[in-house]
C-alpha atoms as a PDB file:
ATOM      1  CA  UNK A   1      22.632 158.134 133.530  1.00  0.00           C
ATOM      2  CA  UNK A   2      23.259 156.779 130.115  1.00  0.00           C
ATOM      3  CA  UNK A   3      23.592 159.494 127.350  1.00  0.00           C
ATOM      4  CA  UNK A   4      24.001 158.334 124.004  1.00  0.00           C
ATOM      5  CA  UNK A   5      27.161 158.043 121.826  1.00  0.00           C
ATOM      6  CA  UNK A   6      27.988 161.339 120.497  1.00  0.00           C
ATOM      7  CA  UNK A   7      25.853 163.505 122.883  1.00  0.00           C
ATOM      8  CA  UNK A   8      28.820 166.025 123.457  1.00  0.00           C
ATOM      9  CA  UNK A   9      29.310 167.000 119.996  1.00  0.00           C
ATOM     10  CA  UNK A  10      25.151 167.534 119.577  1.00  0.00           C
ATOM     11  CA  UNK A  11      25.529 169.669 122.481  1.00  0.00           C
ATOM     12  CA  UNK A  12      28.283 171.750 121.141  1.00  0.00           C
ATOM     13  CA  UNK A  13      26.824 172.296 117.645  1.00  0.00           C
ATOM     14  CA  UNK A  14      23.510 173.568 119.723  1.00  0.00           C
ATOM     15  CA  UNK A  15      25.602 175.718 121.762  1.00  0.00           C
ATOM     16  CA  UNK A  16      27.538 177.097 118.656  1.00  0.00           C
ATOM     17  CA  UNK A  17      24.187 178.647 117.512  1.00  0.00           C
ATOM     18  CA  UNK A  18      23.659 180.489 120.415  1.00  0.00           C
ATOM     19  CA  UNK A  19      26.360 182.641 119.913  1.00  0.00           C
ATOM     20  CA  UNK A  20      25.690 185.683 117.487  1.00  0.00           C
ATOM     21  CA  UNK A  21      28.598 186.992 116.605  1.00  0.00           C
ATOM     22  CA  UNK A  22      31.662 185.605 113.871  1.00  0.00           C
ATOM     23  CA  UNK A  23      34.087 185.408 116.379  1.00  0.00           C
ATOM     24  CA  UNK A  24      33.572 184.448 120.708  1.00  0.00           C
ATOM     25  CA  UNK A  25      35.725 182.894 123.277  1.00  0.00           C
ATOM     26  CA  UNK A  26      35.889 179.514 123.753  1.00  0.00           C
ATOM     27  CA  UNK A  27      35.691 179.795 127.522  1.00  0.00           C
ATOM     28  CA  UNK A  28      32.236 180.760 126.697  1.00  0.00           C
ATOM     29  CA  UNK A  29      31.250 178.252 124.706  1.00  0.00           C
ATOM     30  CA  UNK A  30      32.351 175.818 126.988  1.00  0.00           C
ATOM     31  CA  UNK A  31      30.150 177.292 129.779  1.00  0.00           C
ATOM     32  CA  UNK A  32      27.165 177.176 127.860  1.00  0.00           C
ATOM     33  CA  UNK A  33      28.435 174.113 127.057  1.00  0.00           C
ATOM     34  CA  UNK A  34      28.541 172.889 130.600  1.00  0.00           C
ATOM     35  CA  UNK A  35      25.228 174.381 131.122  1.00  0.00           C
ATOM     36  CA  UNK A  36      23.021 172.226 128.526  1.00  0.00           C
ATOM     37  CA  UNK A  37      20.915 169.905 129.976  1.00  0.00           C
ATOM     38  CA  UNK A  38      22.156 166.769 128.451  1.00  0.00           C
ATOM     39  CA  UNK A  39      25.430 167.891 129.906  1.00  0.00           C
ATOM     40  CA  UNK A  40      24.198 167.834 133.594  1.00  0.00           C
ATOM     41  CA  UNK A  41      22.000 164.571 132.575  1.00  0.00           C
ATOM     42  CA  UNK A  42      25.713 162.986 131.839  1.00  0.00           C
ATOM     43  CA  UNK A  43      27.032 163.464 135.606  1.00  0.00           C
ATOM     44  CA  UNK A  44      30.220 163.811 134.308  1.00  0.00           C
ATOM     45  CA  UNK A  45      32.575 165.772 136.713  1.00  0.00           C
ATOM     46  CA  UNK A  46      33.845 169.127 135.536  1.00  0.00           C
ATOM     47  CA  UNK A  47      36.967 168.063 134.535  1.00  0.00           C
ATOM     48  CA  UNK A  48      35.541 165.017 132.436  1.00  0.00           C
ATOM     49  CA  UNK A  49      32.784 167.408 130.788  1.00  0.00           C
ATOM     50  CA  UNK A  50      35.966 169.753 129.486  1.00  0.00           C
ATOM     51  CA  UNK A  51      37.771 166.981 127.848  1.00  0.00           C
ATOM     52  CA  UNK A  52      34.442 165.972 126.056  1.00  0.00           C
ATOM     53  CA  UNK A  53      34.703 169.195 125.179  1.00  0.00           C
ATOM     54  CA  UNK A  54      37.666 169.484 123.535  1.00  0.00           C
ATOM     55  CA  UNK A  55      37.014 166.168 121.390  1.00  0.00           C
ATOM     56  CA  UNK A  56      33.405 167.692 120.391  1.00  0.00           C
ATOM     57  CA  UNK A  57      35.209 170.897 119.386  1.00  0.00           C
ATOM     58  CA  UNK A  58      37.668 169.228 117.218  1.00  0.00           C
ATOM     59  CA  UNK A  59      34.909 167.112 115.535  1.00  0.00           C
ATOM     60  CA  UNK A  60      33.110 170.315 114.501  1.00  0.00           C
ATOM     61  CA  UNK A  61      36.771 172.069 113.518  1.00  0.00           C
ATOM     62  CA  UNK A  62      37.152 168.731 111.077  1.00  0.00           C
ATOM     63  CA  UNK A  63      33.517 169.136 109.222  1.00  0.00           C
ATOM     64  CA  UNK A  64      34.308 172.509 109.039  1.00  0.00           C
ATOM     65  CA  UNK A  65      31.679 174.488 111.630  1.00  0.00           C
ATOM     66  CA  UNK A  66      34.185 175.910 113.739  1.00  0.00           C
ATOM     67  CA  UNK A  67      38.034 176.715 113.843  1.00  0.00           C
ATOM     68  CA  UNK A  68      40.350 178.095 116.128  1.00  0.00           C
ATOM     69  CA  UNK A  69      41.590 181.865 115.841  1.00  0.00           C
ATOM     70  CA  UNK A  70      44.975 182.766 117.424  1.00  0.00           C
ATOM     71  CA  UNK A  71      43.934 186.447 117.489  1.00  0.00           C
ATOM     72  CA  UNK A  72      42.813 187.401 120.563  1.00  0.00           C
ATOM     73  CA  UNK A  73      44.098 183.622 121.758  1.00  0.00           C
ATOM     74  CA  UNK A  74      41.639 181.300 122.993  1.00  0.00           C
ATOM     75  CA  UNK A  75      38.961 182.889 120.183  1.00  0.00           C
ATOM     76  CA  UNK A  76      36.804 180.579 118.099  1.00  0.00           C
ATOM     77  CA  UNK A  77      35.762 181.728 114.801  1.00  0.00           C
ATOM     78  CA  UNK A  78      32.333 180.347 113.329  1.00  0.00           C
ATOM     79  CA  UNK A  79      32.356 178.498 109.654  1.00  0.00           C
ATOM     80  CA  UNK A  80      28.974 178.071 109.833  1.00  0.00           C
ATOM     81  CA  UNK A  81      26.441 181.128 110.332  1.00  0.00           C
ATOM     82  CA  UNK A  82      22.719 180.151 111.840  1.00  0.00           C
END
């Protein structure tokens, strides 16, 4: 199925709210990620999904919602609080 042009990084800005907290692991986000319907909708396989992953993250890291934290490694910290 067709999914419109910048569909991952919608999905990952929705899944960013979900998580409470300041900081969470990016392993998470990626499953809830992964989870979203759009995300199933795309039948991209898994390995496809993670690398529109990693672009969407770094699109929210450049505007500034999101940025990576070295402590614990593979932590995300949250810019933006919903």
């Amino acid at each position: 199925m067709l999914v419109p042009d910048g569909w991952a990084t919608a999905v990952a800005a929705e899944a960013l709210r979900d998580f409470k907290g300041r900081k969470f692991c990016a392993v998470d986000w990626f499953a809830t990620f992964s989870a979203h319907p759009l995300a199933k909708k795309s039948s991209d396989r898994p390995e496809e999904l993670l690398a529109r992953f990693v672009v969407a993250v770094n699109d929210l890291q450049i505007v500034g919602f999101a940025s990576a934290s070295k402590r614990p490694r593979g932590t995300i910290e949250k810019r933006v609080f919903s």
